[in-house]
Protein backbone atom coordinates (compact mmCIF):
# COMPACT_ATOMS: atom_id res chain seq x y z
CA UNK A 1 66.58 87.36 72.03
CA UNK A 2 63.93 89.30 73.82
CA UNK A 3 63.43 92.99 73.36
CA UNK A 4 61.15 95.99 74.11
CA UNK A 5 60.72 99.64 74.31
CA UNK A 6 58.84 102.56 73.58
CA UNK A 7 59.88 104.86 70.67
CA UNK A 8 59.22 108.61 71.36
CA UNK A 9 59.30 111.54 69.16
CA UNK A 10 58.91 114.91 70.11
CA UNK A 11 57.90 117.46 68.11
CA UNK A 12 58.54 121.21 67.75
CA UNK A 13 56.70 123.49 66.51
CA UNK A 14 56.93 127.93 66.76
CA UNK A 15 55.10 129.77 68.67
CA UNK A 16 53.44 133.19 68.93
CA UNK A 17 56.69 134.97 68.66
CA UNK A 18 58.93 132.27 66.77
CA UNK A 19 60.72 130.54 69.18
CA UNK A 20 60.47 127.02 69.18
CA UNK A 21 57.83 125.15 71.67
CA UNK A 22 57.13 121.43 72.76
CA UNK A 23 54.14 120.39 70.30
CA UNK A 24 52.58 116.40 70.28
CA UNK A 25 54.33 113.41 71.42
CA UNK A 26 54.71 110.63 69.48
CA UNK A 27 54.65 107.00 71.68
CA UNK A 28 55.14 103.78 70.11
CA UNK A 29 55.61 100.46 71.87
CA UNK A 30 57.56 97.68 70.70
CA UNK A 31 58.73 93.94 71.33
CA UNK A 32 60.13 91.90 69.50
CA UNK A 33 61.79 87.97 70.16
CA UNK A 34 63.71 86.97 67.26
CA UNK A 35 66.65 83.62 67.66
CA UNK A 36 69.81 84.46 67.49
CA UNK A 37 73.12 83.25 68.31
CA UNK A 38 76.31 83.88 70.09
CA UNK A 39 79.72 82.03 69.35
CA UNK A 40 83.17 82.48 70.98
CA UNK A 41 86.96 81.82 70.89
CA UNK A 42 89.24 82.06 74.00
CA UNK A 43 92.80 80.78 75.56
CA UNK A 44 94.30 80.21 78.76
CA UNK A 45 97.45 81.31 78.94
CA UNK A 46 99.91 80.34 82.02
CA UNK A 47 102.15 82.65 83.27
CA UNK A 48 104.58 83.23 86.15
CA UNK A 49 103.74 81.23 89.67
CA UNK A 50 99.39 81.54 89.81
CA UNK A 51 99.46 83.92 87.22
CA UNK A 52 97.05 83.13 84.12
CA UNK A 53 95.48 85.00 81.59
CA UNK A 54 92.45 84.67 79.85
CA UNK A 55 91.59 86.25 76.53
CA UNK A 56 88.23 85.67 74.60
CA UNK A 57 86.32 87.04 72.11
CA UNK A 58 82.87 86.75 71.16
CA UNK A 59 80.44 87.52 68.47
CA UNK A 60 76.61 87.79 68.83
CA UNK A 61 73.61 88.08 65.81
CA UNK A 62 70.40 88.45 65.68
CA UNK A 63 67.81 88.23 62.79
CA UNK A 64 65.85 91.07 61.79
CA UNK A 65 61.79 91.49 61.74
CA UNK A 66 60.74 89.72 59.03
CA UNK A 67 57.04 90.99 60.08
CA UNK A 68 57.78 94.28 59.36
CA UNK A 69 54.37 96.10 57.78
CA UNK A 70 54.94 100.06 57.34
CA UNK A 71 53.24 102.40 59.39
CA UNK A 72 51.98 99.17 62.01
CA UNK A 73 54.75 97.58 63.72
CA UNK A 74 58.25 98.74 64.00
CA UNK A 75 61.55 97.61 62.15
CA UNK A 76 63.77 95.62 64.13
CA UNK A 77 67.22 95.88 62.18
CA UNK A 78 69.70 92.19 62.71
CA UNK A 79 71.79 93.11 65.77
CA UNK A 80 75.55 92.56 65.45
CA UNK A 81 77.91 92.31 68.36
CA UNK A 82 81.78 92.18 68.58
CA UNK A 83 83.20 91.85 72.17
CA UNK A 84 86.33 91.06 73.63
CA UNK A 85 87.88 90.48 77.20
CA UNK A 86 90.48 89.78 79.42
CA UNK A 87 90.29 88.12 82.87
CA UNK A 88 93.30 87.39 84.65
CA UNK A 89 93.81 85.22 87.89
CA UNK A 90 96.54 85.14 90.36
C-alpha cells in the first residue's frame, strides 16, 4: 500500500487586542509504502427468475512504520479496514 500527504498545523496565537490571529504554519510531507493484505468472504445467492444476490465482506491491514524516528519522519499507524456489500443482479 502506497500513501502520501502533507500534514499541516496551524497555529494561533493573540493579538494586539486578544483575539485570536493566524500565526506560522506547520508543513510536513509524508509517504509511506508498507505490504499489506486484503482477504474476503462472499455468496451467491439465487433467487426468484434472474434474481441473485451477492453479499461479501472484506477485511484489509496494513503494517505500521517500523522506521519511525521522532521529530524526522512521521508515524504511520497499521491501517484496519472492515467493509461489506451487496450487489444484486436481475
Amino acid at each position: 500500500m502506497h500513501s502520501r500527504g502533507d500534514w499541516v498545523q496551524t497555529y494561533l496565537v493573540p493579538s494586539a487586542n486578544g483575539a485570536p490571529v493566524v500565526g506560522s504554519v506547520d508543513r510536513r510531507t509524508w509517504r509511506v509504502t508498507t505490504p499489506g493484505f486484503e482477504t474476503g468472504l462472499g455468496i451467491d445467492v439465487r433467487g426468484k427468475g434472474r434474481m441473485w444476490w451477492r453479499p461479501d465482506v472484506r477485511f484489509s491491514a496494513t503494517t505500521g512504520d517500523s522506521g519511525y524516528t521522532p521529530g524526522v519522519t512521521t508515524l504511520e499507524t497499521p491501517i484496519l479496514a472492515v467493509r461489506a456489500g451487496l450487489t444484486v443482479l436481475w
